[in-house]
N, C-alpha and C. Protein backbone atom coordinates (compact mmCIF):
# COMPACT_ATOMS: atom_id res chain seq x y z
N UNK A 1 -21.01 76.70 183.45
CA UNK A 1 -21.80 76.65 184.67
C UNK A 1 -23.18 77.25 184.37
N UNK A 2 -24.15 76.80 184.19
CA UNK A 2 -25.63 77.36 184.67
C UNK A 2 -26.18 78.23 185.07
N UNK A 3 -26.84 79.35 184.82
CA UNK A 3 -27.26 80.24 185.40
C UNK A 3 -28.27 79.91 186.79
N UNK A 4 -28.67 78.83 187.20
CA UNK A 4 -28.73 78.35 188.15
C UNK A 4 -28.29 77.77 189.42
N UNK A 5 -27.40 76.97 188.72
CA UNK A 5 -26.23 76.87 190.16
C UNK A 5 -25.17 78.17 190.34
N UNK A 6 -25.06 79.17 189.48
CA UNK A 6 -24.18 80.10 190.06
C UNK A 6 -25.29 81.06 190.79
N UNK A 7 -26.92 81.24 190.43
CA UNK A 7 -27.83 81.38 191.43
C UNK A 7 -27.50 81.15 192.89
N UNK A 8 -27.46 79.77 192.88
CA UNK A 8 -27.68 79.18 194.26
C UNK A 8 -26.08 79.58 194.98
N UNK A 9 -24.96 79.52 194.45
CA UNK A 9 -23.65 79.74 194.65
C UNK A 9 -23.60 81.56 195.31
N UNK A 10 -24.41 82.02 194.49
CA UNK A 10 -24.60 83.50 195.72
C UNK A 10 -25.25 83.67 196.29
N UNK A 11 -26.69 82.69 196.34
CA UNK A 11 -27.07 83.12 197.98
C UNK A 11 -26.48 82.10 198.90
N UNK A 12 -25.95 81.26 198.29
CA UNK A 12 -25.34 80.19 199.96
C UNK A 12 -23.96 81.67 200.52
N UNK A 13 -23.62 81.91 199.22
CA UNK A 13 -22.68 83.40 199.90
C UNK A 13 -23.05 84.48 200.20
N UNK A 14 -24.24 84.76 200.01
CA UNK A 14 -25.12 86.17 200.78
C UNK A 14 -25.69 85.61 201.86
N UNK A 15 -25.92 84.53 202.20
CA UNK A 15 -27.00 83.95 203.20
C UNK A 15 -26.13 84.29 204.54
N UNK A 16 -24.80 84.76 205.43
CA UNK A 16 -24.35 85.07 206.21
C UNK A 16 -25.15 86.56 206.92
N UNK A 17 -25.22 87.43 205.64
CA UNK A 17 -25.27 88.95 205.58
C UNK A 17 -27.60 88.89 205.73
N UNK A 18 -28.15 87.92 205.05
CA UNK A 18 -29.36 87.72 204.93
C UNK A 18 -29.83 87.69 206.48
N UNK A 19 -29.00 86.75 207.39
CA UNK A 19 -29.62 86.14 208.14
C UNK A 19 -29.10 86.98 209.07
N UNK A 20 -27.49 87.90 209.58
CA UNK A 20 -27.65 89.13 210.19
C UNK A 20 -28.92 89.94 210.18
N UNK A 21 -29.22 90.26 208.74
CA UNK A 21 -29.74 91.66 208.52
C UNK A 21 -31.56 90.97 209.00
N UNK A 22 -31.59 89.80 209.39
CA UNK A 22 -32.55 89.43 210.13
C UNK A 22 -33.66 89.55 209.09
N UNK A 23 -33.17 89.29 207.47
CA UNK A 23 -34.43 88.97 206.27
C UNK A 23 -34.76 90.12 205.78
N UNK A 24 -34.22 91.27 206.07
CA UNK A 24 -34.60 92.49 206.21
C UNK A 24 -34.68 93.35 207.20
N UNK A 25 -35.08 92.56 208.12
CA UNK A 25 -36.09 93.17 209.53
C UNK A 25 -34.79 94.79 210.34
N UNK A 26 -33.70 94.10 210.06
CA UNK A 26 -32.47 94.61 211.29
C UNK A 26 -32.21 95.85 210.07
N UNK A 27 -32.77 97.00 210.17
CA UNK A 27 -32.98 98.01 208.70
C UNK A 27 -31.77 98.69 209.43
N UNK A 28 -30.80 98.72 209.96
CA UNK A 28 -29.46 99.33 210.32
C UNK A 28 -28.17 98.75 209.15
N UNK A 29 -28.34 96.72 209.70
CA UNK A 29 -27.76 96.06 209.26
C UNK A 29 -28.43 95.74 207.77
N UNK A 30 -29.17 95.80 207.48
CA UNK A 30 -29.81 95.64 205.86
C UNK A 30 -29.01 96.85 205.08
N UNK A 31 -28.80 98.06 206.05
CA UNK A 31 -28.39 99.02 204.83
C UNK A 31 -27.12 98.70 204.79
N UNK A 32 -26.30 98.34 205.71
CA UNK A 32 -25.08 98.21 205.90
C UNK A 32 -24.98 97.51 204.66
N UNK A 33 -25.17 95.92 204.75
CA UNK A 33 -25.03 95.10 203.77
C UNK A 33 -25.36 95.44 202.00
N UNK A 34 -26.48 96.33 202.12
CA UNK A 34 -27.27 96.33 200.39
C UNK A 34 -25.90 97.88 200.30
N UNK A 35 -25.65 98.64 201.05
CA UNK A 35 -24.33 99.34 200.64
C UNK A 35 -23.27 98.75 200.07
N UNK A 36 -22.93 98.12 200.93
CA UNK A 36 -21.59 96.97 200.70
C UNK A 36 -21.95 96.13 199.27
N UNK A 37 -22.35 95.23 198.92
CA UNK A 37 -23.13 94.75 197.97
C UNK A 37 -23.20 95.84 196.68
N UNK A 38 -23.79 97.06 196.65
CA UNK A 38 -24.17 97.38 195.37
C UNK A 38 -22.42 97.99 194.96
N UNK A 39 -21.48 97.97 195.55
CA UNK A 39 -19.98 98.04 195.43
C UNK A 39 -19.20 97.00 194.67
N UNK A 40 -19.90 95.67 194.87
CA UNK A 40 -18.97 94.77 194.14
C UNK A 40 -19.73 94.94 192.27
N UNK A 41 -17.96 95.07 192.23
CA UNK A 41 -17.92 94.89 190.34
C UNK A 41 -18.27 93.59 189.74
N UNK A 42 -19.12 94.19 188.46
CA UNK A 42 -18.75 92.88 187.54
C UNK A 42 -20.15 91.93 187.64
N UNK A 43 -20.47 91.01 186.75
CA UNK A 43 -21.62 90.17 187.10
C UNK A 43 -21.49 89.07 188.46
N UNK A 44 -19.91 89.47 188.94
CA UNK A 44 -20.26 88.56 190.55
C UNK A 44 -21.26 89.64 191.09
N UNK A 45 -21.14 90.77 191.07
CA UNK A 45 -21.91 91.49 192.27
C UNK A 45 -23.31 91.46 191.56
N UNK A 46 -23.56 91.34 190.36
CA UNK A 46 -25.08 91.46 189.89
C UNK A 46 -25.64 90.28 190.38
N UNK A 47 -25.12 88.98 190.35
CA UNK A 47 -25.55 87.81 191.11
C UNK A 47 -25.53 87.90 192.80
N UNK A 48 -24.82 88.51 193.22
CA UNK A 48 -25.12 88.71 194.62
C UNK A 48 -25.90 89.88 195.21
N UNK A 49 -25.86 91.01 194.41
CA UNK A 49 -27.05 92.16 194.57
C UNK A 49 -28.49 91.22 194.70
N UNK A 50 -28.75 90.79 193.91
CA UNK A 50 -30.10 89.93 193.66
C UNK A 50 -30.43 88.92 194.44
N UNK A 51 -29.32 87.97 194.48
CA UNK A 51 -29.55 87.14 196.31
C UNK A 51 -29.71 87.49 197.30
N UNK A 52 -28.98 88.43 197.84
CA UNK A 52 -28.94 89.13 198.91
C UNK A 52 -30.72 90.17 198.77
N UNK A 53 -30.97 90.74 197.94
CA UNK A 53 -32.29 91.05 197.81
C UNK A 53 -33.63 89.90 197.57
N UNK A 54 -33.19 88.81 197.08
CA UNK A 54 -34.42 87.76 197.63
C UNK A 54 -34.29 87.22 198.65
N UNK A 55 -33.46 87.28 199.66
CA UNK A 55 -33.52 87.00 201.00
C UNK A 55 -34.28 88.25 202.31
N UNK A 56 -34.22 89.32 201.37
CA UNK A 56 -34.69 90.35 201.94
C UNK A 56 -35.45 91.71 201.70
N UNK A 57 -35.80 91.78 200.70
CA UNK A 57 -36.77 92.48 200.31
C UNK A 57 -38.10 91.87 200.57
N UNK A 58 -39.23 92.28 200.76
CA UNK A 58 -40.53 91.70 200.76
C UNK A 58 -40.78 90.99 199.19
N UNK A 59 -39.83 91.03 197.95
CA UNK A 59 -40.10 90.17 196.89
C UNK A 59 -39.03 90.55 196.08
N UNK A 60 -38.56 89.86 195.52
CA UNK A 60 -37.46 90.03 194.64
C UNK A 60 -37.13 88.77 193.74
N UNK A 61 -37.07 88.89 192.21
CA UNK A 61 -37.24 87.58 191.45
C UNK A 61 -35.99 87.71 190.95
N UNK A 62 -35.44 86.53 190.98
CA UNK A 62 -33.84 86.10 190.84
C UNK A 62 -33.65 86.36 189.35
N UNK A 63 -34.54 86.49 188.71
CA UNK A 63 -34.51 86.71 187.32
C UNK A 63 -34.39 88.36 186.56
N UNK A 64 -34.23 89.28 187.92
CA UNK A 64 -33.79 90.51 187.43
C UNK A 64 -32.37 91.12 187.48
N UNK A 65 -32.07 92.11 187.49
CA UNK A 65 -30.71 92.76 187.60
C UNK A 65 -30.97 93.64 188.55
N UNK A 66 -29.61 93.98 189.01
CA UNK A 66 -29.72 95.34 189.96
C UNK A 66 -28.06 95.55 189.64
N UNK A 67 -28.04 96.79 188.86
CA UNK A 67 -26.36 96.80 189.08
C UNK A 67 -25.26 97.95 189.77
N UNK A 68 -24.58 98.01 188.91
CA UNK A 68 -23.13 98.25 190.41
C UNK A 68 -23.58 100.02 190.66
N UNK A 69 -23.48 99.68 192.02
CA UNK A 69 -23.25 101.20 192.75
C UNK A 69 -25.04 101.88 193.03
N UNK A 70 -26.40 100.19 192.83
CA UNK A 70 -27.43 100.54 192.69
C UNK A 70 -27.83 100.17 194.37
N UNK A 71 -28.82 100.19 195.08
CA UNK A 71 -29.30 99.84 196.29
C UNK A 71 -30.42 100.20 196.85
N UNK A 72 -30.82 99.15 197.65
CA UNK A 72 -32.66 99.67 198.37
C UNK A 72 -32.75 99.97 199.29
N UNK A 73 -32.60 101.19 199.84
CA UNK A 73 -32.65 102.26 200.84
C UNK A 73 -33.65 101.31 202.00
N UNK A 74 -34.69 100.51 201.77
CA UNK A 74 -35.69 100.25 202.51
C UNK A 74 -35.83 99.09 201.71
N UNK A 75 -36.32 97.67 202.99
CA UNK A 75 -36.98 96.88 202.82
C UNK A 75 -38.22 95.84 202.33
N UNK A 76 -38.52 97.08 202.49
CA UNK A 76 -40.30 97.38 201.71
C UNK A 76 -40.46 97.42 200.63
N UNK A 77 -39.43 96.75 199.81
CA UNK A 77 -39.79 97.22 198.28
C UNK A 77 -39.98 95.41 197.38
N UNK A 78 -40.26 95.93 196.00
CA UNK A 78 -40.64 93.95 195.47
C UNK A 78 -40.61 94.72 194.56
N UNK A 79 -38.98 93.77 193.65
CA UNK A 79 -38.73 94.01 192.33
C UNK A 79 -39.28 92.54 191.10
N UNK A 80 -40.35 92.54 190.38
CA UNK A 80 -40.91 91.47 189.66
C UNK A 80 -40.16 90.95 188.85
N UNK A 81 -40.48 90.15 187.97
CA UNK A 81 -39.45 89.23 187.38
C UNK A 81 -39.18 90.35 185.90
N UNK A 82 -37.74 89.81 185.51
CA UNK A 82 -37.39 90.35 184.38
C UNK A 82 -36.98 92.07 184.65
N UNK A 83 -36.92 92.26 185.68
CA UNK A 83 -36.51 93.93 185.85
C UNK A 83 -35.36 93.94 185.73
N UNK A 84 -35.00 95.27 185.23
CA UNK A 84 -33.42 95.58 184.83
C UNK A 84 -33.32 97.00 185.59
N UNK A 85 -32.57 97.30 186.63
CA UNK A 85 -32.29 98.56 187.13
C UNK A 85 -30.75 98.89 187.10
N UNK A 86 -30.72 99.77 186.68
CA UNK A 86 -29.13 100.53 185.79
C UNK A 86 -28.13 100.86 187.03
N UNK A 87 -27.34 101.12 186.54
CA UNK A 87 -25.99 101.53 187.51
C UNK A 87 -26.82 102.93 188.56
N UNK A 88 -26.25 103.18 189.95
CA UNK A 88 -25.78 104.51 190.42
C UNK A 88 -27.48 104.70 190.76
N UNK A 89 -28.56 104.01 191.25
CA UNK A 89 -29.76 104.26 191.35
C UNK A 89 -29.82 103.99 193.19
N UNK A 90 -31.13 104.75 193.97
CA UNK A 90 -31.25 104.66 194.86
C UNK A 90 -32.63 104.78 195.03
N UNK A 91 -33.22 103.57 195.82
CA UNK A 91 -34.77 103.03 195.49
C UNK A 91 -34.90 102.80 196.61
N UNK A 92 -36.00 103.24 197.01
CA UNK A 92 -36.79 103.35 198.31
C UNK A 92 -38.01 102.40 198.54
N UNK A 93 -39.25 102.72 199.23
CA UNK A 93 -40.28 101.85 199.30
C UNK A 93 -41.07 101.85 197.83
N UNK A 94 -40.75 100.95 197.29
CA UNK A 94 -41.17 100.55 195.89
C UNK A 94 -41.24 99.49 195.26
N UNK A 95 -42.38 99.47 194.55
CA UNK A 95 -42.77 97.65 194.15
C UNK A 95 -42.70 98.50 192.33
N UNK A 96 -41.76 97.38 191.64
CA UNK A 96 -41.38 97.62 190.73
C UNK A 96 -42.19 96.57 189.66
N UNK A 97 -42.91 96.60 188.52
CA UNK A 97 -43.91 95.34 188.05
C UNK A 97 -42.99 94.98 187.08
N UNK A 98 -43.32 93.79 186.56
CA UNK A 98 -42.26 92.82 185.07
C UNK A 98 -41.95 93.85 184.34
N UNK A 99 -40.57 92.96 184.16
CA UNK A 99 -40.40 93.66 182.62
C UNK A 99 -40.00 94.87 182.89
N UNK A 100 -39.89 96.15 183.94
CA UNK A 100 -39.92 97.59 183.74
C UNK A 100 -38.17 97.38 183.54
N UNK A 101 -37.93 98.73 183.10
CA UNK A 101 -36.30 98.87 183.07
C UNK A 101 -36.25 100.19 183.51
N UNK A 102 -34.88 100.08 184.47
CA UNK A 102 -34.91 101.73 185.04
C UNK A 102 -33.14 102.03 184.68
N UNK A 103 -33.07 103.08 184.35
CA UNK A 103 -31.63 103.38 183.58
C UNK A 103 -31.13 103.76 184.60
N UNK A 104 -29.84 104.42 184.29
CA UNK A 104 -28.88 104.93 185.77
C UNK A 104 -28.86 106.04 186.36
N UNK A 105 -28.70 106.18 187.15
CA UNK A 105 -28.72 107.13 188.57
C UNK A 105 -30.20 107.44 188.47
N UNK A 106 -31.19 106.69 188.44
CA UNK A 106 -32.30 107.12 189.14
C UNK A 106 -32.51 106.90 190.64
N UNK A 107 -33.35 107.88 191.22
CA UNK A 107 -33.75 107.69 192.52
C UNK A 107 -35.43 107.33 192.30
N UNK A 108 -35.72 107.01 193.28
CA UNK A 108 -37.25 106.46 193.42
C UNK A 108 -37.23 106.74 195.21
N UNK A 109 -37.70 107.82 195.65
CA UNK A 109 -38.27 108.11 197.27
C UNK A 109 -39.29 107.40 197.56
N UNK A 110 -39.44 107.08 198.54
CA UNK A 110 -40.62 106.60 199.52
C UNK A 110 -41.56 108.00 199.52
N UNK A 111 -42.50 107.99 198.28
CA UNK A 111 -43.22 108.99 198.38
C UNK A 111 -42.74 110.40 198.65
N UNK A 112 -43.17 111.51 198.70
CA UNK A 112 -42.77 113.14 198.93
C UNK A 112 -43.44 113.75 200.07
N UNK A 113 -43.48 112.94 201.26
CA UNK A 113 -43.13 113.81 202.53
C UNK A 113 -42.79 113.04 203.64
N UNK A 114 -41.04 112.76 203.28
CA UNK A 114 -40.45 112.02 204.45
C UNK A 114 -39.77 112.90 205.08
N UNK A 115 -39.73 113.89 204.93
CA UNK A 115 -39.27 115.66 205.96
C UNK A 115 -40.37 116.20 206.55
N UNK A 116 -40.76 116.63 207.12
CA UNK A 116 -41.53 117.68 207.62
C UNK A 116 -40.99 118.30 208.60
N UNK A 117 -41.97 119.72 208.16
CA UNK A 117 -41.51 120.81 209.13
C UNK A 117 -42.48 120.94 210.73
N UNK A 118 -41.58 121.55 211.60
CA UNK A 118 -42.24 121.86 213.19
C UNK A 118 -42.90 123.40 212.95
N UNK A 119 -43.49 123.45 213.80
CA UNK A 119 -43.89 125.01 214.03
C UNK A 119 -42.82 125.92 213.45
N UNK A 120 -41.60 126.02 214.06
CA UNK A 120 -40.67 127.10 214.03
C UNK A 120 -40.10 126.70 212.59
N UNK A 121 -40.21 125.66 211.75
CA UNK A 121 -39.64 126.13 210.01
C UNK A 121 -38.75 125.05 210.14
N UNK A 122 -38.52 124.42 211.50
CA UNK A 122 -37.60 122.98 211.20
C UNK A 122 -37.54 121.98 210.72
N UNK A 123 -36.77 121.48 209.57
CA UNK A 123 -37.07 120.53 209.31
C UNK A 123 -36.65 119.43 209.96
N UNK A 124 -37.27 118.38 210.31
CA UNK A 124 -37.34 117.01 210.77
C UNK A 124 -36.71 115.77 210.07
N UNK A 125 -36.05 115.26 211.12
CA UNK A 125 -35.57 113.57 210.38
C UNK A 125 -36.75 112.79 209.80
N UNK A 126 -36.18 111.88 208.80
CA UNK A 126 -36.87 110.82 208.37
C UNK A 126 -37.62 110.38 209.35
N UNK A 127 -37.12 110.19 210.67
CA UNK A 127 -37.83 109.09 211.49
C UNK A 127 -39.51 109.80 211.37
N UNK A 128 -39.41 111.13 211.82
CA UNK A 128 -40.89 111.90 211.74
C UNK A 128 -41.49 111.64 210.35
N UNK A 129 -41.29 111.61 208.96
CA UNK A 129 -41.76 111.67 208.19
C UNK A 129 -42.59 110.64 208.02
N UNK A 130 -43.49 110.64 206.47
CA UNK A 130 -44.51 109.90 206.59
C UNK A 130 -43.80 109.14 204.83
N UNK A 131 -43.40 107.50 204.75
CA UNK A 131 -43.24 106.82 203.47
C UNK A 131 -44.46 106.48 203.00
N UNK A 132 -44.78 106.23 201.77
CA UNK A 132 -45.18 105.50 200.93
C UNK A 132 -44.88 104.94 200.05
N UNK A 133 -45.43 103.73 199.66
CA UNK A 133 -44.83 102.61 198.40
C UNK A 133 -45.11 103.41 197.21
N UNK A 134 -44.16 103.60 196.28
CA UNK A 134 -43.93 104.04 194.81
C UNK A 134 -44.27 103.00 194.26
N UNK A 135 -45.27 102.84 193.36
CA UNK A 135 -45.37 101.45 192.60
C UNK A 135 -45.06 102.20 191.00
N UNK A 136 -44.36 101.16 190.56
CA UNK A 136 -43.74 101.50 189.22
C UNK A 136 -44.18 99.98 188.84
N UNK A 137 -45.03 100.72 187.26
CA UNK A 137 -45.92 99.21 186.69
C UNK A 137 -45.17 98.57 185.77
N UNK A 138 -45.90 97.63 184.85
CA UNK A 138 -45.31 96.61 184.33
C UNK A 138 -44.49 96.93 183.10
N UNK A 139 -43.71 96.75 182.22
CA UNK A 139 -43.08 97.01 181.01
C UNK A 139 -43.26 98.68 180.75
N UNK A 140 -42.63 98.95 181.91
CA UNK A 140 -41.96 100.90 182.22
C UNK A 140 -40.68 101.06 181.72
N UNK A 141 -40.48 102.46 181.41
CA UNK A 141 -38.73 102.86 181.06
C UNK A 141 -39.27 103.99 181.62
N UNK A 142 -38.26 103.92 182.88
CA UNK A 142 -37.40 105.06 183.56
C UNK A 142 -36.35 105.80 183.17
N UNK A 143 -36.17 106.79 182.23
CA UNK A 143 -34.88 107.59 182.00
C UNK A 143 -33.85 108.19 182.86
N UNK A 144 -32.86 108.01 182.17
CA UNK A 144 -31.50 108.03 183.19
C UNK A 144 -32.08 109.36 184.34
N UNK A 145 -31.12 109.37 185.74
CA UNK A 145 -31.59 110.32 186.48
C UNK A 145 -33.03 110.73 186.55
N UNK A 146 -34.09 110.07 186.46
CA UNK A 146 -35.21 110.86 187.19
C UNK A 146 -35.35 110.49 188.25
N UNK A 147 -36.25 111.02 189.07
CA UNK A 147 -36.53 111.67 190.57
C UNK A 147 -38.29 110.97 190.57
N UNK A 148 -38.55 109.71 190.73
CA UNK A 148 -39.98 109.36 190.66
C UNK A 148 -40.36 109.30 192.00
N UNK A 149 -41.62 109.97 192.75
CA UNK A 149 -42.05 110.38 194.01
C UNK A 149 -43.54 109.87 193.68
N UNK A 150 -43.60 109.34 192.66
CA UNK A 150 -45.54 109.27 192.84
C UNK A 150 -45.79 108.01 191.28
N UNK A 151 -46.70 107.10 191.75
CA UNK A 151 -47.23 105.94 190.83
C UNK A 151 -46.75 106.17 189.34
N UNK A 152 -46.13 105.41 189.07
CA UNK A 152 -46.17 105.12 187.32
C UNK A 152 -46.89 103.99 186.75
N UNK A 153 -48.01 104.19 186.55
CA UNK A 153 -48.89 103.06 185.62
C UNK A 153 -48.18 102.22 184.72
N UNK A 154 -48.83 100.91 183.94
CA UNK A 154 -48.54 100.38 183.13
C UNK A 154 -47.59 100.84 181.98
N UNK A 155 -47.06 100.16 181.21
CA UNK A 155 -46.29 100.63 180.11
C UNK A 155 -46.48 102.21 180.03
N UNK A 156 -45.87 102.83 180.99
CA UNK A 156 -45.61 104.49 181.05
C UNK A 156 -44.05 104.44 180.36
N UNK A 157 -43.67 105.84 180.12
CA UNK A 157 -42.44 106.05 179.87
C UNK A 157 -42.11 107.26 180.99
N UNK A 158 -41.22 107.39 181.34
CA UNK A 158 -40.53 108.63 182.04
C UNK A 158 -39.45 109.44 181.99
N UNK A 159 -39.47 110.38 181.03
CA UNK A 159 -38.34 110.72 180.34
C UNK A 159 -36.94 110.51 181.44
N UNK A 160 -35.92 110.59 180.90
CA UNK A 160 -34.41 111.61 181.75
C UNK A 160 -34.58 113.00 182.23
N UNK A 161 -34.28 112.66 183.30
CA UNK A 161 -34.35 113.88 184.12
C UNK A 161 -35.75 114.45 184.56
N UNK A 162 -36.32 113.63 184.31
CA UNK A 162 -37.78 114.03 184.81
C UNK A 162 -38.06 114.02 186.39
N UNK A 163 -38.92 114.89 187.02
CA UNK A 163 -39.22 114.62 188.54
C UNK A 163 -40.73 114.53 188.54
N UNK A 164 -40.72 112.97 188.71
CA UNK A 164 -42.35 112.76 188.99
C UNK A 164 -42.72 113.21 190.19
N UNK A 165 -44.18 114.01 189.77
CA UNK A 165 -43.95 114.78 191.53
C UNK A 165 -45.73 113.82 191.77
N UNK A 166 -46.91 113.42 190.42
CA UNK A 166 -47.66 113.57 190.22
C UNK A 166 -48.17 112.18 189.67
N UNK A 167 -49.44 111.45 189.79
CA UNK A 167 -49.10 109.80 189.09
C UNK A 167 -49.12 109.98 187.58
N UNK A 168 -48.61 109.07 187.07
CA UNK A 168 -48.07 108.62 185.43
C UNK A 168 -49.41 108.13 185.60
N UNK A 169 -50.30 108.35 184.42
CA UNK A 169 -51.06 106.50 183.93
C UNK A 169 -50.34 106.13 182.96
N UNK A 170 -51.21 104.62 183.01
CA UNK A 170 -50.80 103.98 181.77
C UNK A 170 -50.50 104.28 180.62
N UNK A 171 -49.77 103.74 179.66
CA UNK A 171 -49.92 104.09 178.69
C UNK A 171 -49.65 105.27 178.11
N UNK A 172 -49.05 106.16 179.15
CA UNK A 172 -48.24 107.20 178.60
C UNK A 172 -47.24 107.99 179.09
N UNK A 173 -46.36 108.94 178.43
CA UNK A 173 -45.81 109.64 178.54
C UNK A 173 -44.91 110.79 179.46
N UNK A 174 -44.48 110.96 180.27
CA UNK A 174 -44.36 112.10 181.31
C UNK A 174 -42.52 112.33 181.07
N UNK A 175 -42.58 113.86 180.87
CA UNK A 175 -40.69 114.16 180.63
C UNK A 175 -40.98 115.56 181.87
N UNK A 176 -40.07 116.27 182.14
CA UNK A 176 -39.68 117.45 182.35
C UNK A 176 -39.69 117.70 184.01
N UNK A 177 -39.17 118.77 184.47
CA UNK A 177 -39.12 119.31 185.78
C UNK A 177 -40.47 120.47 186.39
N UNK A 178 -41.36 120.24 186.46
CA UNK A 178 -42.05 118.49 187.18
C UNK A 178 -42.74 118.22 185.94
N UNK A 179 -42.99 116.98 185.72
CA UNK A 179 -43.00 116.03 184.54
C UNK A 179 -44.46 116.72 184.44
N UNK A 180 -44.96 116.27 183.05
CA UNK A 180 -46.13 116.94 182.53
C UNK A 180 -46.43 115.68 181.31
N UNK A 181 -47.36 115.32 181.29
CA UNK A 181 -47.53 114.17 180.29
C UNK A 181 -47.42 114.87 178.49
N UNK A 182 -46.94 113.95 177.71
CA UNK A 182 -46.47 114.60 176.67
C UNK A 182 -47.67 114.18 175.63
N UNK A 183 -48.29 115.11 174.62
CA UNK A 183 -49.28 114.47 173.96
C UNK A 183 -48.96 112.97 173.04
């Protein structure tokens, strides 16, 4: 069988859950579904992670991966062609460019201040906070578990375990807690 018609064979079977989650729009029922979804084993669920995300992400190219136990917290995000994102990851408002590869259990936040505090030291729901798009550039490696909160330029690297608190440029380097570009 074709890597094309088994394409089309998972979104005619995601297209139930697409057209609930209202393309994206119904962000209750979107999480419901991209939960459910990053659960199924095996390359059925990598073919249906990815349908179900070009029906509803603001961009998503059928030509990447997303695999098991991975999911997009938010709508707002556009994964480019050829991306590979690893097991156990949780990705927020983020536009991901060609080619990047992100290993497993990374997170990627909608930017670093979706809490805030009130007068009295409280902290506040998401709903109060303020997102921004994480853009992670073209032919990137994300190391297992990091914590990216702020731009990664072009062919950057980002070690394991790193917490980007700060932007990557291009072309280079950033490891550690909070990441620090490496000479």
């Amino acid at each position: 069988m074709g890597k094309r018609l088994i394409q089309g064979i998972a979104f005619v079977l995601v297209l139930p859950s697409v057209l609930l989650s209202g393309f994206g729009r119904a962000r209750m029922i979107f999480c419901t579904f991209a939960q459910f979804y990053a659960l199924v084993p095996g390359v059925a669920g990598d073919y249906l992670r990815i349908a179900f995300y070009k029906g509803t992400l603001e961009q998503c190219s059928l030509n990447s991966r997303v695999s098991f136990g991975t999911f997009f917290a938010h709508p707002e995000a556009r994964v480019s062609e050829g991306v590979y994102i690893g097991a156990y990851c949780v990705l927020g408002r983020v536009h991901v460019g060609a080619r990047t590869q992100i290993a497993s259990g990374v997170q990627v936040l909608s930017g670093k201040s979706q809490h805030t505090r009130d007068a009295e030291g409280r902290i506040s729901g998401s709903e109060h906070g303020a997102f921004s798009t994480v853009s992670i550039g073209a032919d990137c490696w994300i190391g297992a578990a990091a914590i990216v909160m702020a731009d990664v330029g072009d062919h950057a690297t980002v070690g394991a375990g790193a917490v980007v608190t700060k932007p990557v440029p291009a072309n280079s380097t950033a490891a550690g807690n909070p990441a620090r570009l490496l000479a």
